[in-house]
N, C-alpha and C. Protein backbone atom coordinates (compact mmCIF):
# COMPACT_ATOMS: atom_id res chain seq x y z
N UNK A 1 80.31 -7.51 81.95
CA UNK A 1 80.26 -6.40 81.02
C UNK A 1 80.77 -5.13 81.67
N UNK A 2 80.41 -4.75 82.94
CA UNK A 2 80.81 -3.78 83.60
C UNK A 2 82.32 -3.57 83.50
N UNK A 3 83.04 -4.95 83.98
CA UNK A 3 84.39 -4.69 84.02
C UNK A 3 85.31 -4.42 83.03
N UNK A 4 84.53 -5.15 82.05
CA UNK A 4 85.30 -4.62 80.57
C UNK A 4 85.32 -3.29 80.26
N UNK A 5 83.77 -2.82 80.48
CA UNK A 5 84.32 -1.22 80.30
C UNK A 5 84.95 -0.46 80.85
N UNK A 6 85.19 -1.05 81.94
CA UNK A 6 85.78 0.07 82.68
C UNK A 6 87.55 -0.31 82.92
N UNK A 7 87.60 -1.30 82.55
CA UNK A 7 89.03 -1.67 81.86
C UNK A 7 89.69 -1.04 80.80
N UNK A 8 88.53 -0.73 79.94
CA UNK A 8 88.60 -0.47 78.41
C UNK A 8 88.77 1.44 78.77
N UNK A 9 88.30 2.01 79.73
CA UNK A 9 88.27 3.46 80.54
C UNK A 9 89.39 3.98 81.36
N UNK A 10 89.69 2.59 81.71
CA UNK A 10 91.43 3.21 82.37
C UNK A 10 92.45 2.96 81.48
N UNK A 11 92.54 2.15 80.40
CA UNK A 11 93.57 2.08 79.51
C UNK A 11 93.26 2.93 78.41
N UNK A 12 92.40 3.55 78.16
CA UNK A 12 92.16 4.69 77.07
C UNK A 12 92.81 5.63 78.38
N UNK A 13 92.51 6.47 79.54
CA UNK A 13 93.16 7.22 79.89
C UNK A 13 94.68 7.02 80.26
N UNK A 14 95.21 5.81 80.72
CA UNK A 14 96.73 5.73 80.35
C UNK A 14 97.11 5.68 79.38
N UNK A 15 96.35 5.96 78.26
CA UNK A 15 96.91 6.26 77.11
C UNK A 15 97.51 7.36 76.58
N UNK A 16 95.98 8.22 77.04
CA UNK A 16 95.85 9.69 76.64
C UNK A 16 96.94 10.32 77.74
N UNK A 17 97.53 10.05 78.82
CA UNK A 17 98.26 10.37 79.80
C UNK A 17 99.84 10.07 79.27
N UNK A 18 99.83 8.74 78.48
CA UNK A 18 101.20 8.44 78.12
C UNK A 18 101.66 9.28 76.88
N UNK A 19 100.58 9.20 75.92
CA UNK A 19 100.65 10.39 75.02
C UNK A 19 101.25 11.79 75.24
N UNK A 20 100.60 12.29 75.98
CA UNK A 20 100.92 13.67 76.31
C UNK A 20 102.08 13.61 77.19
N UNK A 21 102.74 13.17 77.50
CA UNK A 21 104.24 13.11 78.36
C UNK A 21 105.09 13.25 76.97
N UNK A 22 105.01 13.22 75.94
CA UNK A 22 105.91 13.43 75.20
C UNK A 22 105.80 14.43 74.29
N UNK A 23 104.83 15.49 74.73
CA UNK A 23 104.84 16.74 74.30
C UNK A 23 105.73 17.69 75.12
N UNK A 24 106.30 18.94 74.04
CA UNK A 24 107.36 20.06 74.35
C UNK A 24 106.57 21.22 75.13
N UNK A 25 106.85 21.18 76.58
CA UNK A 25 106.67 21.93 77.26
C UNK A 25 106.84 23.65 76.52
N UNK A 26 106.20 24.53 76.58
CA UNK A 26 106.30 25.51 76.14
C UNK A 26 107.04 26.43 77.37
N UNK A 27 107.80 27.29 76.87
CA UNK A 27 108.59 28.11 77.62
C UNK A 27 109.11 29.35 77.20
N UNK A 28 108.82 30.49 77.98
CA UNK A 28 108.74 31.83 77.47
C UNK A 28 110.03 32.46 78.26
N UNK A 29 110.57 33.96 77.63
CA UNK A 29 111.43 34.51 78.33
C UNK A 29 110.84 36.24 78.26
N UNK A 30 110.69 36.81 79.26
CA UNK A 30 110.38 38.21 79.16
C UNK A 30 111.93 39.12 79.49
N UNK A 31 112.26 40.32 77.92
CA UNK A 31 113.14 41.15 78.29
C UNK A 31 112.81 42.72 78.23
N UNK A 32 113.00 43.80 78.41
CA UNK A 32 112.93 44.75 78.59
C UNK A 32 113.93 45.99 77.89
N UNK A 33 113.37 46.87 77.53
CA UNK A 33 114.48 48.15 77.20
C UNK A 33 114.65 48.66 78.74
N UNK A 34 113.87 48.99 79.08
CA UNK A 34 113.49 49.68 80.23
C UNK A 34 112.62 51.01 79.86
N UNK A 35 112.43 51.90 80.95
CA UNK A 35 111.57 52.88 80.81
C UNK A 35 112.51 54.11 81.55
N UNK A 36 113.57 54.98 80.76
CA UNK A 36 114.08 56.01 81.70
C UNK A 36 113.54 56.90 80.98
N UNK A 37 113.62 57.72 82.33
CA UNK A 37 113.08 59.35 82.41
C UNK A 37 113.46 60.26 81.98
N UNK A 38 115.35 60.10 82.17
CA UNK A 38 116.26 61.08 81.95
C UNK A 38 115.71 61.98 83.49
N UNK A 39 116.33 63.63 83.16
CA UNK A 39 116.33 64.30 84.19
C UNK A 39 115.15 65.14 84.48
N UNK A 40 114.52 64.98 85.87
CA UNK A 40 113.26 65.41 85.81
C UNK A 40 113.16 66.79 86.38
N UNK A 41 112.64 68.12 85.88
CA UNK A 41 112.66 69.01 86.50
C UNK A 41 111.47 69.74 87.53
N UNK A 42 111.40 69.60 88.38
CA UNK A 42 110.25 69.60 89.32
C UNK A 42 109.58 70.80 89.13
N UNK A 43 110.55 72.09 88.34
CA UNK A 43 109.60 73.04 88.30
C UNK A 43 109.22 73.73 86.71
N UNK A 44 109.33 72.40 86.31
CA UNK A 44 108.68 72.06 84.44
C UNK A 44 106.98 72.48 84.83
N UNK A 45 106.42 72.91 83.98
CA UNK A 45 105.03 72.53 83.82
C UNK A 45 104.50 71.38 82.84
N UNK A 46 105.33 71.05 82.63
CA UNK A 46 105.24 69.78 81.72
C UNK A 46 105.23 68.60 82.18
N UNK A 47 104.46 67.56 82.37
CA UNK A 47 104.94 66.15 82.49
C UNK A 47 106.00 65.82 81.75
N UNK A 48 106.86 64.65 82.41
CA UNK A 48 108.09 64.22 81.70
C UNK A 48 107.47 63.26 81.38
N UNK A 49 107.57 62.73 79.65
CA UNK A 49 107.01 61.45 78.96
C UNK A 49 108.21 60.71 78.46
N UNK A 50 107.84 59.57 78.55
CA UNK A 50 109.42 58.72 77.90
C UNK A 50 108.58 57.37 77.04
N UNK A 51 109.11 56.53 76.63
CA UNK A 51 108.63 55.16 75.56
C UNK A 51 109.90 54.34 75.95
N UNK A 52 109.31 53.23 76.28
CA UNK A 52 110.00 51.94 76.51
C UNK A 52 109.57 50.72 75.77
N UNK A 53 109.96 49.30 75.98
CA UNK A 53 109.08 48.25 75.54
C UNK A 53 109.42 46.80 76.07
N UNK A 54 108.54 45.96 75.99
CA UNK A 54 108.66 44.26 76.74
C UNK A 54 108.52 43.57 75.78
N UNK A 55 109.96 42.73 75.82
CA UNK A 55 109.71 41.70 74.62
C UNK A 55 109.19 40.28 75.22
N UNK A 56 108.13 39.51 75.04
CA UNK A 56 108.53 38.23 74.87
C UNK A 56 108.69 37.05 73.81
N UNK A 57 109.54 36.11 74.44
CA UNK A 57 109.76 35.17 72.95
C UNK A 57 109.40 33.74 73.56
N UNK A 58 109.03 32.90 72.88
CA UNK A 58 108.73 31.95 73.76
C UNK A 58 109.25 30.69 72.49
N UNK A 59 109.01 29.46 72.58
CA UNK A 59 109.20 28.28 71.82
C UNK A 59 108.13 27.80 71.06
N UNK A 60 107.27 28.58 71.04
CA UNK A 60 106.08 27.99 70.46
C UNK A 60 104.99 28.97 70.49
N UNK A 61 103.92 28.61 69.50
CA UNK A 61 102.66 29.44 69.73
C UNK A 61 102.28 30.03 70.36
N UNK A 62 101.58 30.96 71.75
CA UNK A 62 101.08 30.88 72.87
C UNK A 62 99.82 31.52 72.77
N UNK A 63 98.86 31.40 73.68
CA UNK A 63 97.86 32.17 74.23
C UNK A 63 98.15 32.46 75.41
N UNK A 64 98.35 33.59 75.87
CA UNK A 64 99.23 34.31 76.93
C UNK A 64 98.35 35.74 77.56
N UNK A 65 98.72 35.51 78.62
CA UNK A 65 98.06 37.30 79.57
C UNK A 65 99.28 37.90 79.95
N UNK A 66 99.98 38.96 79.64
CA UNK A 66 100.76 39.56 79.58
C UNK A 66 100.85 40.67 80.96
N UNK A 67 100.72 40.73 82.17
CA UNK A 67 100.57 41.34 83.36
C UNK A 67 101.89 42.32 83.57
N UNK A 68 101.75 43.27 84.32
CA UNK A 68 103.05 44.12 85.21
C UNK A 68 102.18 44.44 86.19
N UNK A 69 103.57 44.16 87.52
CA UNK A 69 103.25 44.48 88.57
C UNK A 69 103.21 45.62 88.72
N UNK A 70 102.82 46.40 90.11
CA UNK A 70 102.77 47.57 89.94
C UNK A 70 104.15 48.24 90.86
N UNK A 71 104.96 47.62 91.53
CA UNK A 71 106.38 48.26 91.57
C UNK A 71 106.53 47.88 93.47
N UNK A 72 107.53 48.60 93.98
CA UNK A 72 108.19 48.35 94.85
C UNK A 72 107.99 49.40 95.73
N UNK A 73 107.82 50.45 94.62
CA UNK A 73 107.15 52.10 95.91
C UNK A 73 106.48 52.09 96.93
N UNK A 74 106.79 51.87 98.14
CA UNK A 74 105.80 52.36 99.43
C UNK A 74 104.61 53.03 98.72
N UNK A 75 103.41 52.81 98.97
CA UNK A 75 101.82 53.27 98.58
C UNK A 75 101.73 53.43 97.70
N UNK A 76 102.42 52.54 96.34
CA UNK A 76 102.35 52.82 95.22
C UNK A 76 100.91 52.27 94.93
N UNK A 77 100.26 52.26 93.76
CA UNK A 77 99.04 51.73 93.15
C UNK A 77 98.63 52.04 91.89
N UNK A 78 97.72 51.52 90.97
CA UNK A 78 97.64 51.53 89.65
C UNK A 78 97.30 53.02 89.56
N UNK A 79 96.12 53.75 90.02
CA UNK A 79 95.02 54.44 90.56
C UNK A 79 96.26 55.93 90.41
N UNK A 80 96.80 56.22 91.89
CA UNK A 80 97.32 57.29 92.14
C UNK A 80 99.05 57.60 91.48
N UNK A 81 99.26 56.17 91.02
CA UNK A 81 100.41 56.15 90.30
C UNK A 81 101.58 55.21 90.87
N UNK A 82 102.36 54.15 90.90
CA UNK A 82 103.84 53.95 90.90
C UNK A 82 104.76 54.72 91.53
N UNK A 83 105.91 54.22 92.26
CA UNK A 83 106.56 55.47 92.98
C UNK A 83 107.95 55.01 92.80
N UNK A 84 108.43 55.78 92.19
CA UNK A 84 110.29 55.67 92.25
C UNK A 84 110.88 56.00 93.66
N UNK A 85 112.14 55.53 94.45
CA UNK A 85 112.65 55.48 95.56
C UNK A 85 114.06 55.92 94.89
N UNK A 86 114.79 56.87 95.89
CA UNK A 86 116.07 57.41 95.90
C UNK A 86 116.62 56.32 97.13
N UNK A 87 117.77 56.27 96.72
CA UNK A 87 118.68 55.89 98.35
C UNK A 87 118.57 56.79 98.74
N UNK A 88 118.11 56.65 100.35
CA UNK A 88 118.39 57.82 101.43
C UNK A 88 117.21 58.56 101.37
N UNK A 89 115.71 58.33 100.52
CA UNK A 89 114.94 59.32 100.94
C UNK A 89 114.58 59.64 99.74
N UNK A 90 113.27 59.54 99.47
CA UNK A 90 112.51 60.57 98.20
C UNK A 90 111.73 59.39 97.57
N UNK A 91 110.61 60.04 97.02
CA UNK A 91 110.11 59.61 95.77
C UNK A 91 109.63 59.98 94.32
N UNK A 92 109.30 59.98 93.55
CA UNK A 92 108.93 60.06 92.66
C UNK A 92 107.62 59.45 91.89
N UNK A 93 106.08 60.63 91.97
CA UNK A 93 105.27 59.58 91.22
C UNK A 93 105.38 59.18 89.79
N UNK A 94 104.79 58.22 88.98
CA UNK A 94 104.90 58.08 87.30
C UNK A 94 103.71 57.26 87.23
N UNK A 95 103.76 56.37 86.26
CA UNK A 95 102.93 55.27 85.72
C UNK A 95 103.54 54.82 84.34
N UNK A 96 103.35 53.85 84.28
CA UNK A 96 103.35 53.25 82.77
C UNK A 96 102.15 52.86 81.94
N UNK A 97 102.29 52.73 80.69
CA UNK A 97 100.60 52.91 79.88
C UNK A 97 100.84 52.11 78.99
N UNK A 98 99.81 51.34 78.31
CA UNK A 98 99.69 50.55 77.04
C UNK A 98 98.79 51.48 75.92
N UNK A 99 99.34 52.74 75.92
CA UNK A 99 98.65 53.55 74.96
C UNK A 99 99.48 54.83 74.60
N UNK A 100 99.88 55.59 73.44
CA UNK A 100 100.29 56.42 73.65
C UNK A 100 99.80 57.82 73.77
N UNK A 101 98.85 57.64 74.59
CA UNK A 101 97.83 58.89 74.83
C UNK A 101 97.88 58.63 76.49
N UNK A 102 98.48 57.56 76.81
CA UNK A 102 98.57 57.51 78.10
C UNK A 102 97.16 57.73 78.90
N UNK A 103 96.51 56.70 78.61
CA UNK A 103 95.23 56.76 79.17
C UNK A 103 94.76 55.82 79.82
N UNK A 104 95.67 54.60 79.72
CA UNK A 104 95.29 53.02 80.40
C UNK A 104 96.28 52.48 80.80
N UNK A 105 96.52 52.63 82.15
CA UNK A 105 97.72 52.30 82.66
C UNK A 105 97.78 50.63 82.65
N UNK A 106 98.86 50.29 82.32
CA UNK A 106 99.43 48.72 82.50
C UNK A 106 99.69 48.18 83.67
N UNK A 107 99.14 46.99 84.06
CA UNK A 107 99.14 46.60 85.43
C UNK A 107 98.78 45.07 85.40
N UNK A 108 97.91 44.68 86.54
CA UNK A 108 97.44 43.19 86.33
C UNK A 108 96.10 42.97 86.31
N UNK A 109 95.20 44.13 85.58
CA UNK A 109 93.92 44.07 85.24
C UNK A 109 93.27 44.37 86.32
N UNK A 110 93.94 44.89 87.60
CA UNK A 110 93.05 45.33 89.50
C UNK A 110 92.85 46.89 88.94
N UNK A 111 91.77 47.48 90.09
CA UNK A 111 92.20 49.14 90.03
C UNK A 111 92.09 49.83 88.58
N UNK A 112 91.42 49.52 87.37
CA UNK A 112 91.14 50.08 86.32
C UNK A 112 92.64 49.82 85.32
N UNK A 113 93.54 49.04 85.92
CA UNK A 113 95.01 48.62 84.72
C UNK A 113 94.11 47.56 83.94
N UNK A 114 94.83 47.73 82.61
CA UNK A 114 94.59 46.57 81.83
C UNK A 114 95.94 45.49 81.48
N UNK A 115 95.20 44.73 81.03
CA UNK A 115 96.68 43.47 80.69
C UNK A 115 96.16 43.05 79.34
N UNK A 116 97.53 42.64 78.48
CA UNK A 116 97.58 42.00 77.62
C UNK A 116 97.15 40.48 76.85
N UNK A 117 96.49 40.56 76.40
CA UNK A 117 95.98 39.40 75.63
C UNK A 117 97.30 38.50 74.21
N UNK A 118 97.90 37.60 74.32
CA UNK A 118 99.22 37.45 73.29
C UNK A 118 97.98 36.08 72.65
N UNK A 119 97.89 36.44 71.40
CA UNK A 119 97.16 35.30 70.14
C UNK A 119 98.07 34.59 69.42
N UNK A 120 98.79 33.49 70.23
CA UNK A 120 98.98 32.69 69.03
C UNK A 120 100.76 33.39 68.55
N UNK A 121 100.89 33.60 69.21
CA UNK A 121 102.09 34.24 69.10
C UNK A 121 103.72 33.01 69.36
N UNK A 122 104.69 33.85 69.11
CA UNK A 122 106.29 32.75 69.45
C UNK A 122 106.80 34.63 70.06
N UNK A 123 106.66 35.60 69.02
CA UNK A 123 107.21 37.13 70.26
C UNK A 123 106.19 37.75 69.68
N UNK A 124 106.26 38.41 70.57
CA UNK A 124 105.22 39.48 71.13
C UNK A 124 106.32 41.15 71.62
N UNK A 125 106.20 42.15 71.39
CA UNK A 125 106.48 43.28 71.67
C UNK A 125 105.87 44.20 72.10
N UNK A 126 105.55 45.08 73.55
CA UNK A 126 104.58 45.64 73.58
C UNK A 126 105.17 47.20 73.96
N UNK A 127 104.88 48.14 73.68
CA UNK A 127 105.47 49.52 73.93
C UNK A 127 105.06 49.53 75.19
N UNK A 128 105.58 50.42 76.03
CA UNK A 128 105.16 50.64 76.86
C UNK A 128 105.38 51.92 77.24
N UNK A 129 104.35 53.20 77.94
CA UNK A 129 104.35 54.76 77.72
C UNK A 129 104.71 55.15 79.14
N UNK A 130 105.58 55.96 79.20
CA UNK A 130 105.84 56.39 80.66
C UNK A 130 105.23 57.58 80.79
N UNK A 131 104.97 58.19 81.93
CA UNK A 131 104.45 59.59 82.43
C UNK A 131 104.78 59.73 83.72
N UNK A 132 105.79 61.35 84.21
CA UNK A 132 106.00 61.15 85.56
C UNK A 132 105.16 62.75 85.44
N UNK A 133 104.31 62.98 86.36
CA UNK A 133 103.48 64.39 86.59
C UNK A 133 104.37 65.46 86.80
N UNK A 134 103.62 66.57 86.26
CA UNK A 134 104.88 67.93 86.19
C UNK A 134 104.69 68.25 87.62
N UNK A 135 105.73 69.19 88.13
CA UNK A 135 105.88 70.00 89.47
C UNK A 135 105.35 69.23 90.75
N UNK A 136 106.18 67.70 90.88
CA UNK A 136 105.85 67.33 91.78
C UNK A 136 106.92 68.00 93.27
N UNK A 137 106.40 68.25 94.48
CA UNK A 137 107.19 69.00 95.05
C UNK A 137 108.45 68.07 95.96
N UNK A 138 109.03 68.66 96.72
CA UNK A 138 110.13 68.30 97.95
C UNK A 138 110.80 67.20 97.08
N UNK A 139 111.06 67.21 95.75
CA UNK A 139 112.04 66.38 95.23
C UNK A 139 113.61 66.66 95.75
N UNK A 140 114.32 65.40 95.79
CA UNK A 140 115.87 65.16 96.31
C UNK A 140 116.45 65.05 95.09
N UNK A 141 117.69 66.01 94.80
CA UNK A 141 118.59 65.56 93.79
C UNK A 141 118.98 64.07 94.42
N UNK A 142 119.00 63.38 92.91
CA UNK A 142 119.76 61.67 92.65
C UNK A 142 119.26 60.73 91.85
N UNK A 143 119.81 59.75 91.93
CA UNK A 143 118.91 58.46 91.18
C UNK A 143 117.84 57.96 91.36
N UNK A 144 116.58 57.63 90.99
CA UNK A 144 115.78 56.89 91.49
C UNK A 144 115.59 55.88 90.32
N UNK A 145 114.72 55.24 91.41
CA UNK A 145 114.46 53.47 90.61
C UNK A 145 113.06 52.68 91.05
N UNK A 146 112.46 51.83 90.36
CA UNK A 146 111.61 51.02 91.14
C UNK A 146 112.00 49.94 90.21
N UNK A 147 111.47 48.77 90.58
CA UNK A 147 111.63 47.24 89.64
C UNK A 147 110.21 46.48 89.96
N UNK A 148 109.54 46.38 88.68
CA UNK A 148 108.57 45.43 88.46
C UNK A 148 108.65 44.31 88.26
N UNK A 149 107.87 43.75 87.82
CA UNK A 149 107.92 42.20 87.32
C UNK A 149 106.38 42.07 86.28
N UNK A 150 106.80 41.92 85.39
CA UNK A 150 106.22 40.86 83.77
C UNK A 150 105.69 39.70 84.30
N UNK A 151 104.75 39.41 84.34
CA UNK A 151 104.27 38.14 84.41
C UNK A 151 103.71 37.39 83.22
N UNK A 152 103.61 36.33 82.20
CA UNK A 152 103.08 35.88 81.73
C UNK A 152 101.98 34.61 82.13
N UNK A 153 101.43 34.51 81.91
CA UNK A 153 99.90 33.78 82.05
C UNK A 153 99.71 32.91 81.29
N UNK A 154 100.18 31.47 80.98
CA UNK A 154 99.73 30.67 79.65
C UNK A 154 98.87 29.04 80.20
């Protein structure tokens, strides 16, 4: 009797194993507007604010965590802010936000960022709020840049 069941226990799970090999892998793509600043004037009293957004699309339904890293800036962090880099020298603080009151910075849920929850979704669009602080000092005329990374979670 023993062996039968347990015959009857491994061929129900090579079943349930053969079954599921012929399900469609789900597969997502994350794209971006980006988030520019335009030109920042260091001796604005104004923060410079900008609006960007992250698309994803995927093949199917998902339940998804929607993450951003927090960047490439030497001592950057959710907390004190993100840091843009010039060639040759400089930075720039900012942050990005999932609010447009700019009150909850976007990140990977460490350090007080929150992340995205996607229900059931095929795309998903999420704004995303920039803020670089007014009169930051010893700014370098030029370009700056940082590059994150989108992570999805499914």
């Amino acid at each position: 009797m023993y062996t039968i069941v347990m015959k009857r226990c491994i061929l129900y799970a090579m079943l349930v194993f053969m079954g599921s090999s012929n399900a469609l892998a789900k597969t997502c793509t994350v794209s971006s507007s980006g988030v520019a600043f335009g030109v920042y004037d260091p001796t604005s009293a104004a923060s410079l604010n900008t609006i960007g957004s992250l698309t994803v699309d995927c093949n199917g339904s998902i339940y998804a965590e929607l993450s951003l890293s927090v960047g490439n800036g030497a001592g950057a962090n959710y907390i004190t802010g993100r840091k843009m880099t010039r060639i040759g020298g400089g930075t720039l603080v900012y942050n990005l936000y999932d609010n447009a009151s700019r009150t909850q910075v976007l990140g990977d849920g460490t350090n007080n960022s929150v992340t995205h929850i996607i229900y059931g979704l095929r795309s998903y669009t999420q704004s995303i709020w920039g803020r670089m602080p007014a009169r930051q000092s010893n700014v370098l005329a030029g370009s700056y840049a940082d590059t994150l990374v989108a992570t999805i979670s499914y």
